[in-house]
C-alpha atoms as a PDB file:
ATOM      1  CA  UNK A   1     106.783  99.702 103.463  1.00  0.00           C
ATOM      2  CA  UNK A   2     104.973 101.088 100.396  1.00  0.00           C
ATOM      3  CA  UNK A   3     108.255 102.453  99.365  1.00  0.00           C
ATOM      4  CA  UNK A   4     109.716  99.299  99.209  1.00  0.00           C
ATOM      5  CA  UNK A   5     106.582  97.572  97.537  1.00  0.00           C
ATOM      6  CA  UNK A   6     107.369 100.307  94.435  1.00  0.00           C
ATOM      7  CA  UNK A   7     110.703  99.620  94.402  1.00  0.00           C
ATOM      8  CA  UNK A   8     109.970  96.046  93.605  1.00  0.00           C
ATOM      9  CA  UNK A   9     106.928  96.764  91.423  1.00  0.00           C
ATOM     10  CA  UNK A  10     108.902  98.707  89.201  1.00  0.00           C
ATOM     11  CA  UNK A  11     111.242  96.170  88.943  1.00  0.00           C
ATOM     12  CA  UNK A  12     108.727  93.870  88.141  1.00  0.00           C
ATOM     13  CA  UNK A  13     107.617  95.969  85.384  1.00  0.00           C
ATOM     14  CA  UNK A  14     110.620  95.953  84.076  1.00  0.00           C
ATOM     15  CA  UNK A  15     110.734  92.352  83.967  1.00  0.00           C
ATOM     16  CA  UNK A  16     107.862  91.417  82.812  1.00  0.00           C
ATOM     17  CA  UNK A  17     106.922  94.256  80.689  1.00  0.00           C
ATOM     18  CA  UNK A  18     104.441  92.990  78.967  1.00  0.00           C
ATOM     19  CA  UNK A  19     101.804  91.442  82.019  1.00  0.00           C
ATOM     20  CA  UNK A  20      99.645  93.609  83.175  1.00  0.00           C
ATOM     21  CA  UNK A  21      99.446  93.047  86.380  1.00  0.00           C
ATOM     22  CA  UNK A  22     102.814  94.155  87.706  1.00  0.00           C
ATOM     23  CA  UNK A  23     101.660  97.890  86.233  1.00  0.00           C
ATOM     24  CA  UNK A  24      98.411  97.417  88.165  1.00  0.00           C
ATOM     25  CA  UNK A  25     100.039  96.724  91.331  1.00  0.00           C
ATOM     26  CA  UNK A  26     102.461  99.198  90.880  1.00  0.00           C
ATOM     27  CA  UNK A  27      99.893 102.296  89.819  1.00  0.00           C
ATOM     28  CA  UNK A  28      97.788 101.013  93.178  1.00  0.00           C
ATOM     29  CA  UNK A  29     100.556 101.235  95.691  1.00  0.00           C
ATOM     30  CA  UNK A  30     101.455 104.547  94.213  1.00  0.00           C
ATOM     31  CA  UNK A  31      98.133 105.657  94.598  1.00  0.00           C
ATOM     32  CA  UNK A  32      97.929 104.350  98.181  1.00  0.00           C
ATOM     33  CA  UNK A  33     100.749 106.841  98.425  1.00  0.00           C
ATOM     34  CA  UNK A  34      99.147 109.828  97.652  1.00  0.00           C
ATOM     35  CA  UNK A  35     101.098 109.996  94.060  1.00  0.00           C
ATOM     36  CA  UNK A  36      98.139 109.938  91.727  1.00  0.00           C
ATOM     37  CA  UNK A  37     100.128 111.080  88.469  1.00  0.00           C
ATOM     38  CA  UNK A  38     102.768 108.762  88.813  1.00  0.00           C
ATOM     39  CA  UNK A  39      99.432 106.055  88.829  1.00  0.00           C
ATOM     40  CA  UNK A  40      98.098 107.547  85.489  1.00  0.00           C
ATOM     41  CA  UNK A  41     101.756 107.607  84.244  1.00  0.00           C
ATOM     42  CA  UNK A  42     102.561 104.134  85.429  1.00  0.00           C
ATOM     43  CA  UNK A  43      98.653 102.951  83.659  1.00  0.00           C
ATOM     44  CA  UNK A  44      99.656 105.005  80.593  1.00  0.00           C
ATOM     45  CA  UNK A  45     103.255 102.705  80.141  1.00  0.00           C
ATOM     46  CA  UNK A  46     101.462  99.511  81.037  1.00  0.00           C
ATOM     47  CA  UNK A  47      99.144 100.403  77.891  1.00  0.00           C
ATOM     48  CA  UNK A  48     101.937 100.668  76.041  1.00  0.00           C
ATOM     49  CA  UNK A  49     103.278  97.674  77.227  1.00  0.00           C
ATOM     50  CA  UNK A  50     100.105  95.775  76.991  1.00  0.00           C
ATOM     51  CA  UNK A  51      97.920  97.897  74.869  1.00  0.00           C
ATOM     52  CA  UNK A  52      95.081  94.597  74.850  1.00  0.00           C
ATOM     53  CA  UNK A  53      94.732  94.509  78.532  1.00  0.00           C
ATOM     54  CA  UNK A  54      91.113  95.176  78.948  1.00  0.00           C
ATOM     55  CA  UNK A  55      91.572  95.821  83.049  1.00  0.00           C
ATOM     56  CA  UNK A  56      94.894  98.392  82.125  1.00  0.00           C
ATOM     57  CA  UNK A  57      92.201 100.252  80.087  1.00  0.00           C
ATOM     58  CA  UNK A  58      89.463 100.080  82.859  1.00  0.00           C
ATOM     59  CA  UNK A  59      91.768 100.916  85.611  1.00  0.00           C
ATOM     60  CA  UNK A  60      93.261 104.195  83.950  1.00  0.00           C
ATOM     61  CA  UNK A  61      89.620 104.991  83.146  1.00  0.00           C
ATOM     62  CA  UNK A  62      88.703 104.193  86.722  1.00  0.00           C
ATOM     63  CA  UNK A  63      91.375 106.802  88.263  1.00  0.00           C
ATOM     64  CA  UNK A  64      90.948 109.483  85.492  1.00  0.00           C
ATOM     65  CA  UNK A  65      87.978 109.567  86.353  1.00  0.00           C
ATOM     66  CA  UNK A  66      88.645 110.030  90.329  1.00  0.00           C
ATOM     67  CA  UNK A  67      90.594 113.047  89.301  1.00  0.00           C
ATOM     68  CA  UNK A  68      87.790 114.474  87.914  1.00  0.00           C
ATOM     69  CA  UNK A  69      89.166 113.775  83.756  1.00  0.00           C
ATOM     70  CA  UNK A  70      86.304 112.615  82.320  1.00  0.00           C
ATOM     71  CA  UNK A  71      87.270 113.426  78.981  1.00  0.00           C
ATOM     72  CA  UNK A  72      90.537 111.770  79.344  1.00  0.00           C
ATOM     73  CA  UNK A  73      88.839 108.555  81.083  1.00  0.00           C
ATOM     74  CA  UNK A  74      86.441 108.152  78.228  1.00  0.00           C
ATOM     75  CA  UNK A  75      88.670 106.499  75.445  1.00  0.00           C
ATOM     76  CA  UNK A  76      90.184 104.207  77.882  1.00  0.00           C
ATOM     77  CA  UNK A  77      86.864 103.028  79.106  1.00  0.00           C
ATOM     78  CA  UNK A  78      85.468 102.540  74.942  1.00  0.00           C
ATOM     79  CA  UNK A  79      89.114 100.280  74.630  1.00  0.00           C
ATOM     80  CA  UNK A  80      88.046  98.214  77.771  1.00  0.00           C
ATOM     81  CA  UNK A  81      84.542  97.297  76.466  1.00  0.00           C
ATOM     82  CA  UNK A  82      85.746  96.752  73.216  1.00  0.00           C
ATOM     83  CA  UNK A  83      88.554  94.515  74.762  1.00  0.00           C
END
């Protein structure tokens, strides 16, 4: 089931490249399955995509962060607030 749900996230993303929320959805069902890299992957396109989504920013900060990368987190969470 959450195989299929990234099938048709991705294709969402694909889509609509440049919402937000298909990247979101797509980094959280990954995440659900265990693949945490392909999240921060999926979170780093969407800010490419949609480099002035505040949440993108929040939400790679937010899992970075989880993984124990502070470092890394701590420009993503400075673009959020200043978003």
């Amino acid at each position: 089931m959450v195989d299929d749900a990234i099938s048709h996230l991705s294709r969402a993303t694909l889509l609509c490249a440049d919402l937000p929320q298909p990247w979101i959805a797509l980094a959280e069902a990954q995440v659900s399955k265990g693949s945490e890299q392909r999240a921060v992957d999926t979170l780093r396109a969407a800010i490419l995509a949609a480099p002035d989504s505040a949440e993108v920013h929040f939400k790679l900060a937010r899992l970075l962060l989880d993984l124990g990368y502070p470092t890394d987190a701590l420009p993503n969470l400075r673009q959020a607030a200043r978003l």
